[in-house]
C-alpha atoms as a PDB file:
ATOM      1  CA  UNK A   1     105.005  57.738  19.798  1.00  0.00           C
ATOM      2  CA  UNK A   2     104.305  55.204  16.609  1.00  0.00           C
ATOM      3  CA  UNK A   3     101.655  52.807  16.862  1.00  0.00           C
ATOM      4  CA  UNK A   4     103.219  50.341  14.354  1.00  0.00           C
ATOM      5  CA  UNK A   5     105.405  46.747  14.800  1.00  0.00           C
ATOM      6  CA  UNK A   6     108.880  48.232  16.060  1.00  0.00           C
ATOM      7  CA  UNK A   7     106.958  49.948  18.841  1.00  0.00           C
ATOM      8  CA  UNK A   8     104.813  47.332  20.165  1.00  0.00           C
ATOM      9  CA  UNK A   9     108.102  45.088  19.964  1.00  0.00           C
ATOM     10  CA  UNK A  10     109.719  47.922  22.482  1.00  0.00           C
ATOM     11  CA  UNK A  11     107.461  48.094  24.768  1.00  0.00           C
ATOM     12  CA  UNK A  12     106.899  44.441  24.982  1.00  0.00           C
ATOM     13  CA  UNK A  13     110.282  43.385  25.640  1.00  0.00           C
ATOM     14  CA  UNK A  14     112.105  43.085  28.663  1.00  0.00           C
ATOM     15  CA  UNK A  15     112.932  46.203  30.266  1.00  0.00           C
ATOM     16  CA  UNK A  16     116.430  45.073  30.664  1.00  0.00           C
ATOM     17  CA  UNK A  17     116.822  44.197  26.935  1.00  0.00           C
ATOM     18  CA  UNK A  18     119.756  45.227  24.543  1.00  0.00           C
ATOM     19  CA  UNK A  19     120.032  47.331  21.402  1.00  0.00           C
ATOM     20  CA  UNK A  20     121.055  43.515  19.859  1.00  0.00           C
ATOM     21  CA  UNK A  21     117.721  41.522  21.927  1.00  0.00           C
ATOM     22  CA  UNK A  22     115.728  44.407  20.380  1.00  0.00           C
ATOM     23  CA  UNK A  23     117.206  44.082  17.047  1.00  0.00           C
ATOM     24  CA  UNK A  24     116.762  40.375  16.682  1.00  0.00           C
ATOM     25  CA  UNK A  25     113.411  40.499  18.209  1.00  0.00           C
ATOM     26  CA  UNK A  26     112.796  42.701  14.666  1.00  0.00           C
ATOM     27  CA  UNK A  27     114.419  40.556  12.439  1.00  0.00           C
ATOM     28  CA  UNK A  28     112.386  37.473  13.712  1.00  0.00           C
ATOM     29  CA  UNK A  29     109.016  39.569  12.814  1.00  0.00           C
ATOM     30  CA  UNK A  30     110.557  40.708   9.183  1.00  0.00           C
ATOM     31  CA  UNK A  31     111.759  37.459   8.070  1.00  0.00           C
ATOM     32  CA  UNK A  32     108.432  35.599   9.368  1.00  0.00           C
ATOM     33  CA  UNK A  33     106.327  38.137   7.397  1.00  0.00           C
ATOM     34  CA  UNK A  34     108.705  38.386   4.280  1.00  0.00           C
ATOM     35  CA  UNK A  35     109.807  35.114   3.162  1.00  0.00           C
ATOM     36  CA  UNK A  36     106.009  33.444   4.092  1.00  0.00           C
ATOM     37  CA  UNK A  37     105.030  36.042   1.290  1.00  0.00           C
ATOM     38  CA  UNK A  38     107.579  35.206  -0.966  1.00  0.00           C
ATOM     39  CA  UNK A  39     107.094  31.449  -1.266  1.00  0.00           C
ATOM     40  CA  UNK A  40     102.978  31.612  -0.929  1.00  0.00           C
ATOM     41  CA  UNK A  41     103.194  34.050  -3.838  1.00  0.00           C
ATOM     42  CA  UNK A  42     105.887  32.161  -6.238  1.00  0.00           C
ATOM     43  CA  UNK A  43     103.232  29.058  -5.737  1.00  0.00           C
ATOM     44  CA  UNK A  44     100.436  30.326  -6.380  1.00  0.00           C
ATOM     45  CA  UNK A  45     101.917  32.105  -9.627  1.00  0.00           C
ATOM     46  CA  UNK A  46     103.034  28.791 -10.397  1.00  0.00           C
ATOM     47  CA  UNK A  47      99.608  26.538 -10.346  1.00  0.00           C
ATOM     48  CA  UNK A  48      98.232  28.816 -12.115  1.00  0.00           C
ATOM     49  CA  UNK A  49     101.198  28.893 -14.743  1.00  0.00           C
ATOM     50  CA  UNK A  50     100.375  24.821 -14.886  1.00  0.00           C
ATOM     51  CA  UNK A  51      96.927  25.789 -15.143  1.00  0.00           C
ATOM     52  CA  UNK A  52      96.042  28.481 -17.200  1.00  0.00           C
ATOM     53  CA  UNK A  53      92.405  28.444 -17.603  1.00  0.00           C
ATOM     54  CA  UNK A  54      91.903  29.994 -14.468  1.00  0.00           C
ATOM     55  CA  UNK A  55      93.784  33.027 -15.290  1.00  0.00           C
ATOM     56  CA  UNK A  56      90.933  34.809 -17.940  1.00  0.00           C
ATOM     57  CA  UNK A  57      88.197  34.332 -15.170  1.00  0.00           C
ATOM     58  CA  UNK A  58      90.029  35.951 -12.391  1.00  0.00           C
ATOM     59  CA  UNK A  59      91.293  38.751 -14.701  1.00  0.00           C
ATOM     60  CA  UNK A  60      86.866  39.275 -15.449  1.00  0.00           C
ATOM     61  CA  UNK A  61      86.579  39.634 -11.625  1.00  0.00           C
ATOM     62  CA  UNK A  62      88.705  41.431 -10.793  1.00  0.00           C
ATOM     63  CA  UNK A  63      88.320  44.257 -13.319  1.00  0.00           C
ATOM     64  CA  UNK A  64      84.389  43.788 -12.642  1.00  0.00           C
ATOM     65  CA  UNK A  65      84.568  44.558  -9.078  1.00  0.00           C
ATOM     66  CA  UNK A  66      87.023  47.182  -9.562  1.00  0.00           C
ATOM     67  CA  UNK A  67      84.986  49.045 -12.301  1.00  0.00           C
ATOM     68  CA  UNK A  68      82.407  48.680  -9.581  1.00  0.00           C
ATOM     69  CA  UNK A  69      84.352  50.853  -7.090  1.00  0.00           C
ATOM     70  CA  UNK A  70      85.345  53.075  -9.160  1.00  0.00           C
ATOM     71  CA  UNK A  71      88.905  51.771  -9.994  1.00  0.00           C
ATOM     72  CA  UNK A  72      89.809  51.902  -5.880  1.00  0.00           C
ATOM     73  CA  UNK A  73      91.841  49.045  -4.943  1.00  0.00           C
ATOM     74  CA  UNK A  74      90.095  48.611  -1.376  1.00  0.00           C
ATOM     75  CA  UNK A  75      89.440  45.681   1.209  1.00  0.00           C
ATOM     76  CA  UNK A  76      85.790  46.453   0.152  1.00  0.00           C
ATOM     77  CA  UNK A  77      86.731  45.464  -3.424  1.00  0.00           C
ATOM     78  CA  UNK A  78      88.520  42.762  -2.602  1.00  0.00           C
ATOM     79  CA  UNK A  79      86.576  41.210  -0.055  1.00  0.00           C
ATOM     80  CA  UNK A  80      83.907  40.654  -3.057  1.00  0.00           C
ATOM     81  CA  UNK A  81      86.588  38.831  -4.932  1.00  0.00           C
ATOM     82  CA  UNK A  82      85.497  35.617  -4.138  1.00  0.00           C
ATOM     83  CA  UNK A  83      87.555  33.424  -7.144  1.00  0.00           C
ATOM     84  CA  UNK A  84      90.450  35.643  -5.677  1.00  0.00           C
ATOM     85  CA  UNK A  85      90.538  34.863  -2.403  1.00  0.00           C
ATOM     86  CA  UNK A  86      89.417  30.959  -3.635  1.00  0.00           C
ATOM     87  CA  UNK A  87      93.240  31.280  -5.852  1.00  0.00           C
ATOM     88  CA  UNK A  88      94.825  32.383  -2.819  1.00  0.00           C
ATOM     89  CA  UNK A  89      93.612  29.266  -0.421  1.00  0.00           C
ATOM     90  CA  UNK A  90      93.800  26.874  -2.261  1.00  0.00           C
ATOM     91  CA  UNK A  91      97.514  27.057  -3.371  1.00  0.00           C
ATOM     92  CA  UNK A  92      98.314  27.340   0.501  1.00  0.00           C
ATOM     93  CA  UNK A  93      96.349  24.166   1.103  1.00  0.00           C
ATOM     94  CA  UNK A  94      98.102  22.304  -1.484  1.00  0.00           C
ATOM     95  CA  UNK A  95     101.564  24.231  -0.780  1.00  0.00           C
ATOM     96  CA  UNK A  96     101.526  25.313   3.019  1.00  0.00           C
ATOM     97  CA  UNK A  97     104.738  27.529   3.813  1.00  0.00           C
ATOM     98  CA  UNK A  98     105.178  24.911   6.493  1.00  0.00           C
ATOM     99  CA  UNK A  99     104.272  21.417   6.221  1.00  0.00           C
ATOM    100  CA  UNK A 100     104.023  21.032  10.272  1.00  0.00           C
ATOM    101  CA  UNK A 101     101.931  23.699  12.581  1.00  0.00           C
ATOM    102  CA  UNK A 102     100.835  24.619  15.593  1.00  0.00           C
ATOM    103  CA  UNK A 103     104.492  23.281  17.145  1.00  0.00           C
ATOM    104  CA  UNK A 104     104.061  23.097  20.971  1.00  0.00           C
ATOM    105  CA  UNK A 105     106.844  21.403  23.941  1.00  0.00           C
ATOM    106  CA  UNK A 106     104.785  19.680  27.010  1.00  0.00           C
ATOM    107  CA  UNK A 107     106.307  21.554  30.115  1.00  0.00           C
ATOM    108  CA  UNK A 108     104.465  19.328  32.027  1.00  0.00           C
ATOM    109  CA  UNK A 109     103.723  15.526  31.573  1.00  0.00           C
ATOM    110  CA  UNK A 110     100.475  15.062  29.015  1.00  0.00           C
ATOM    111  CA  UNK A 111      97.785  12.165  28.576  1.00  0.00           C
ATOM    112  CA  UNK A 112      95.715  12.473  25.785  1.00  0.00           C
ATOM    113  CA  UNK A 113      92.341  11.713  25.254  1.00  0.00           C
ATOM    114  CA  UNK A 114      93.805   7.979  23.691  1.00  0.00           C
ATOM    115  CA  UNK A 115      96.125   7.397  26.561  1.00  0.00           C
ATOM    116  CA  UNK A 116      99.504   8.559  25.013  1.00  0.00           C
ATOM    117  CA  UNK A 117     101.589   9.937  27.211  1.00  0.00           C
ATOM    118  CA  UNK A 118     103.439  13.404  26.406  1.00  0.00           C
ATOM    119  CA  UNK A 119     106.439  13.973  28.724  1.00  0.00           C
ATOM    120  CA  UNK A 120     107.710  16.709  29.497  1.00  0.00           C
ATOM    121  CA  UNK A 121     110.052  18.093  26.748  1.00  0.00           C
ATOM    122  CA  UNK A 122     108.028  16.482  24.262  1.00  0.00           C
ATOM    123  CA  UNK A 123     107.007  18.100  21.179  1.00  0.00           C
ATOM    124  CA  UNK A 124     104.068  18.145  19.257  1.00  0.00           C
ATOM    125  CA  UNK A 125     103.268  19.079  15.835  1.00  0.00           C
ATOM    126  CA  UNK A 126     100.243  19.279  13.757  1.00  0.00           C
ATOM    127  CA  UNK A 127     100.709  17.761  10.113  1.00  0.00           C
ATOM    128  CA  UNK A 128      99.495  20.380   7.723  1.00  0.00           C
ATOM    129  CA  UNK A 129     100.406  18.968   4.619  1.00  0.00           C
ATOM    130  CA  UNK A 130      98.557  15.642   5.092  1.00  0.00           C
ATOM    131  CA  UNK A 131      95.804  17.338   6.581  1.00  0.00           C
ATOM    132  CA  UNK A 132      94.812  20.038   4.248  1.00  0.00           C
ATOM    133  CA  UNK A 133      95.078  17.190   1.331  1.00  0.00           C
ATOM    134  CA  UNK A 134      93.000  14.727   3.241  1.00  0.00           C
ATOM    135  CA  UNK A 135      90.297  17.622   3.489  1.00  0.00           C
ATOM    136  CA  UNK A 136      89.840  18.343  -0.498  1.00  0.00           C
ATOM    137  CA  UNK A 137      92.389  15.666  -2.060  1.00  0.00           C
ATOM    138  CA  UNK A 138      95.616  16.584  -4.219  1.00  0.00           C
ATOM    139  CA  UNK A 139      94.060  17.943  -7.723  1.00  0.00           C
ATOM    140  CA  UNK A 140      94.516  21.517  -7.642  1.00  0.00           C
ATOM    141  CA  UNK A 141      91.322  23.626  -8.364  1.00  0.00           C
ATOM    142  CA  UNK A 142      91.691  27.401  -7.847  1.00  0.00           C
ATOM    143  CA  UNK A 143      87.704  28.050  -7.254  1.00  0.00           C
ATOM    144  CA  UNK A 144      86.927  25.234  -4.655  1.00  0.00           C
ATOM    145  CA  UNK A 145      86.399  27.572  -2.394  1.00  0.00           C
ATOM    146  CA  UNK A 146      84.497  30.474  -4.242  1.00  0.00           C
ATOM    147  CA  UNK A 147      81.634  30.024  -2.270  1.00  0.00           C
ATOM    148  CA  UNK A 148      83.075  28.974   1.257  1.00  0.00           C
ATOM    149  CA  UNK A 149      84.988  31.756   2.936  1.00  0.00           C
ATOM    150  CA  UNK A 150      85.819  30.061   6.257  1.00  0.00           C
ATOM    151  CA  UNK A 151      88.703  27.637   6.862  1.00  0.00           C
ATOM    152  CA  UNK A 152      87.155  25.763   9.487  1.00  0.00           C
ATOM    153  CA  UNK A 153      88.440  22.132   9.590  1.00  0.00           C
ATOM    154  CA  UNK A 154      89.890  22.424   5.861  1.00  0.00           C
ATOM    155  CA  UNK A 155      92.908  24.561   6.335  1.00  0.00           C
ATOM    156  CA  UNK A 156      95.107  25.032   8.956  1.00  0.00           C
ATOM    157  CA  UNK A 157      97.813  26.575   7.066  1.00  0.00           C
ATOM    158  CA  UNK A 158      97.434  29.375   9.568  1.00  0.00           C
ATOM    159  CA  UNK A 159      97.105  27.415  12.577  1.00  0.00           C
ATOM    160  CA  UNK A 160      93.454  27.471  14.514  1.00  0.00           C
ATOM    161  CA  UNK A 161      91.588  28.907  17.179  1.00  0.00           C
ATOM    162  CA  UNK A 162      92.877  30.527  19.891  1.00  0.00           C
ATOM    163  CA  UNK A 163      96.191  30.482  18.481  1.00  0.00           C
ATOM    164  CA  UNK A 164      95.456  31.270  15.018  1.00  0.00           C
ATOM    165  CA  UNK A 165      98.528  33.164  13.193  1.00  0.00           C
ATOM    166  CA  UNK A 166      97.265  37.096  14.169  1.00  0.00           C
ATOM    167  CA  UNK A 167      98.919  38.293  10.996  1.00  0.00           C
ATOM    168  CA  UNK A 168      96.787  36.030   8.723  1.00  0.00           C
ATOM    169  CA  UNK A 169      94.470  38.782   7.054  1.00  0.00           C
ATOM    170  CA  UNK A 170      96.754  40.997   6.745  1.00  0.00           C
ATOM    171  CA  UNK A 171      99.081  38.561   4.754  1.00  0.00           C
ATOM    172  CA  UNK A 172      96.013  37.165   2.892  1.00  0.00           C
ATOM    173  CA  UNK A 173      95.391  40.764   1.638  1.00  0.00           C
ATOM    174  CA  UNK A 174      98.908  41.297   0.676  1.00  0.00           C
ATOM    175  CA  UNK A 175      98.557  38.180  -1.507  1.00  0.00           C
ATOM    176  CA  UNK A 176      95.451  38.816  -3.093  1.00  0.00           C
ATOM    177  CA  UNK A 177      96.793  42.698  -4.040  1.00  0.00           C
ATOM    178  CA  UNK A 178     100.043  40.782  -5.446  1.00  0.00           C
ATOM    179  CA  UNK A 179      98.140  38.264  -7.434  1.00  0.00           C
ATOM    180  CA  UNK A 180      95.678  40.515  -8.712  1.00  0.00           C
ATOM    181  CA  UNK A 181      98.400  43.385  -9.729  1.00  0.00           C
ATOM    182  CA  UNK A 182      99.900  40.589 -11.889  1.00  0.00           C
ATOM    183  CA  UNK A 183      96.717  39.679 -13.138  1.00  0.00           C
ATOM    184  CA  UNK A 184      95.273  42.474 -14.025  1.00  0.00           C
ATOM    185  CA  UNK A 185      98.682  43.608 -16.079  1.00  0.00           C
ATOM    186  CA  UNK A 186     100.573  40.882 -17.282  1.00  0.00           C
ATOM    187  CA  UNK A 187     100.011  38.102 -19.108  1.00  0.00           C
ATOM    188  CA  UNK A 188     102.251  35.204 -17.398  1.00  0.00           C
ATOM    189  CA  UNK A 189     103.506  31.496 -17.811  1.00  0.00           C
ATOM    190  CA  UNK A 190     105.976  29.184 -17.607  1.00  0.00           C
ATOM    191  CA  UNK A 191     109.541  30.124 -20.275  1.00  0.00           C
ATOM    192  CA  UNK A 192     109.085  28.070 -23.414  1.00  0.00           C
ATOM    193  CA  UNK A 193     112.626  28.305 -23.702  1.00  0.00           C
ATOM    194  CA  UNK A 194     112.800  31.528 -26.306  1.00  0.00           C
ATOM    195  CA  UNK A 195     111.736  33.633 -24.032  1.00  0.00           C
ATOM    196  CA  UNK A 196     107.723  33.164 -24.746  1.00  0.00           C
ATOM    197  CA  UNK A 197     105.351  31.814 -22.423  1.00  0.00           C
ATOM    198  CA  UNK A 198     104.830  28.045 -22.873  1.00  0.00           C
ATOM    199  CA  UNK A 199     101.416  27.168 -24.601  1.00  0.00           C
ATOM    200  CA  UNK A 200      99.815  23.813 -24.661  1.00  0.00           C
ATOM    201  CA  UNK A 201     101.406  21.245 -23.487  1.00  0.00           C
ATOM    202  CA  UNK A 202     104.204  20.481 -21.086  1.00  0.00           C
ATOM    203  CA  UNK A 203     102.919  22.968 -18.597  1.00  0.00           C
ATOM    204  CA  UNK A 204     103.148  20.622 -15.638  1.00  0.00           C
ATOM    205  CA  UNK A 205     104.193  22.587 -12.114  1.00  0.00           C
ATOM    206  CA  UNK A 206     107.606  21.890 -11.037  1.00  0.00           C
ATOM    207  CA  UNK A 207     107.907  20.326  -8.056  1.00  0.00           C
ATOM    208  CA  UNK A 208     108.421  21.811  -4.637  1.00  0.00           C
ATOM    209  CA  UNK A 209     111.653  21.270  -2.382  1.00  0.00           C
ATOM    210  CA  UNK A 210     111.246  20.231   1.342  1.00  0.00           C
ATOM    211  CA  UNK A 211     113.923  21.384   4.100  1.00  0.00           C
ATOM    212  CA  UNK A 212     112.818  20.668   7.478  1.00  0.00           C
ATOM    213  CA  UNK A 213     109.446  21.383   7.931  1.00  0.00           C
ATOM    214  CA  UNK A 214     109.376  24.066   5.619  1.00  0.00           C
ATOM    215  CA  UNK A 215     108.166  23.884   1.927  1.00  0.00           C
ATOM    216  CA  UNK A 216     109.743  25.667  -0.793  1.00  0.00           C
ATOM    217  CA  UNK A 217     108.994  26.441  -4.697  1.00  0.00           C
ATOM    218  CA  UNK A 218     111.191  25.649  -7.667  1.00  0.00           C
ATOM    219  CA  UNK A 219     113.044  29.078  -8.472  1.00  0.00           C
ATOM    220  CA  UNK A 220     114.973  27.674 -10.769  1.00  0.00           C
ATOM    221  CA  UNK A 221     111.443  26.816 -13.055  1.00  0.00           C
ATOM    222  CA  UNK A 222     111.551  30.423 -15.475  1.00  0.00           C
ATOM    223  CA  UNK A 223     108.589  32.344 -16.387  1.00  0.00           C
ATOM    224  CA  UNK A 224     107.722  34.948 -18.428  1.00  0.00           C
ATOM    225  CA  UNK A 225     105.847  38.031 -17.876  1.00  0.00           C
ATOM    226  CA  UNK A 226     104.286  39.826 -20.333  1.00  0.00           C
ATOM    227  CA  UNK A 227     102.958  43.595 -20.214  1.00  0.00           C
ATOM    228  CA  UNK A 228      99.020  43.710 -21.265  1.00  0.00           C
ATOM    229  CA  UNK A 229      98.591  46.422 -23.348  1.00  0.00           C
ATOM    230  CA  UNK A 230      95.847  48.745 -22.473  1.00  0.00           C
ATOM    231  CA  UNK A 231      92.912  47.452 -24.929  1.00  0.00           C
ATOM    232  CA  UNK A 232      93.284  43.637 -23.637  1.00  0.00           C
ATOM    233  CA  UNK A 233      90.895  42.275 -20.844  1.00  0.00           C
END
């Protein structure tokens, strides 16, 4: 028997459920974990595109902490990757996957601690865009949180507490071995228009797109990847 996602799923569900519950119940799981991935990693390539001063500092850490473990790519490594990790937050505060968390229905009638009244049906939402700007403001600044490793009260890109996403580590890890792969070799920026990466000026970050309560990067905004050849940093 596999201890892995598709298992757990199996033996969680319904004994009475179909080859097509079971099936969906999969799909729900893959396309949660995948396109969260997708969009975190797109933005975060793209503030530091519009900010490229960030990108020779990271590369120094990264390949100093490596060197340090002997070239292994481990949680070890990585969990001493402090401007890293710093990258990786604060693009999600700025650019949260969803601008609206911790989505809960009353299924009984509510009174909070201000005297609203939730009845039942109702739903509730938490705003995470507004709130993870209110925390640290709008201007982007990929080390803000180089020497602060928890999210409490800042962030709640992940939700909080009790009902904290369970996935989030796991999904933080997978960005930070993304980020750092294209770090460590490629050089990267925003399409000049010939096919080189923009210098200077008129780097600004295009804009995200909103649908619903999710928020989405500009893939139509070209960049350019360049291989690092073996003697550069």
């Amino acid at each position: 028997m596999q201890n892995d996602a598709i298992q757990w799923i199996l033996e969680s569900a319904p004994p009475s459920s179909s080859i097509y519950e079971l099936s969906v119940r999969i799909l729900y799981l893959d396309f949660s974990a995948i396109h969260t991935t997708y969009v975190s990693i797109i933005n975060i390539l793209h503030d530091l595109a519009a900010h490229p001063h960030f990108q020779a500092p990271l590369r120094r850490e990264i390949n100093t902490v490596l060197a340090a473990h002997g070239g292994v790519w481990s949680k070890a490594a990585f969990d001493q990757m402090k401007k890293l990790d710093s990258t990786v937050r604060e693009s999600q505060r700025l650019h949260p996957v969803t601008t609206a968390t911790m989505m809960r229905r009353a299924q009984r009638p509510v009174t909070l601690a201000d005297g609203t009244t939730l009845p039942v049906g109702q739903w509730v939402v938490a705003p995470a865009w507004a709130h993870n700007r209110a925390s640290h403001g709008v201007e982007y600044d990929a080390f803000r949180h180089e020497d602060s490793r928890s999210r409490t009260g800042a962030d709640i890109s992940f939700w909080m507490g009790r009902q904290a996403c369970p996935g989030r580590f796991f999904a933080q890890m997978e960005l930070k071995i993304l980020l750092a792969w294209v770090l460590v070799n490629y050089d990267f920026g925003f399409d000049d228009g010939d096919g080189s990466i923009l210098q200077g000026k008129g780097q600004g970050r295009p804009r995200n797109r909103f649908f619903s309560f999710s928020c989405l990067p500009d893939v139509g905004r070209k960049m350019v990847l360049r291989k690092k050849s073996v003697e550069e940093d």
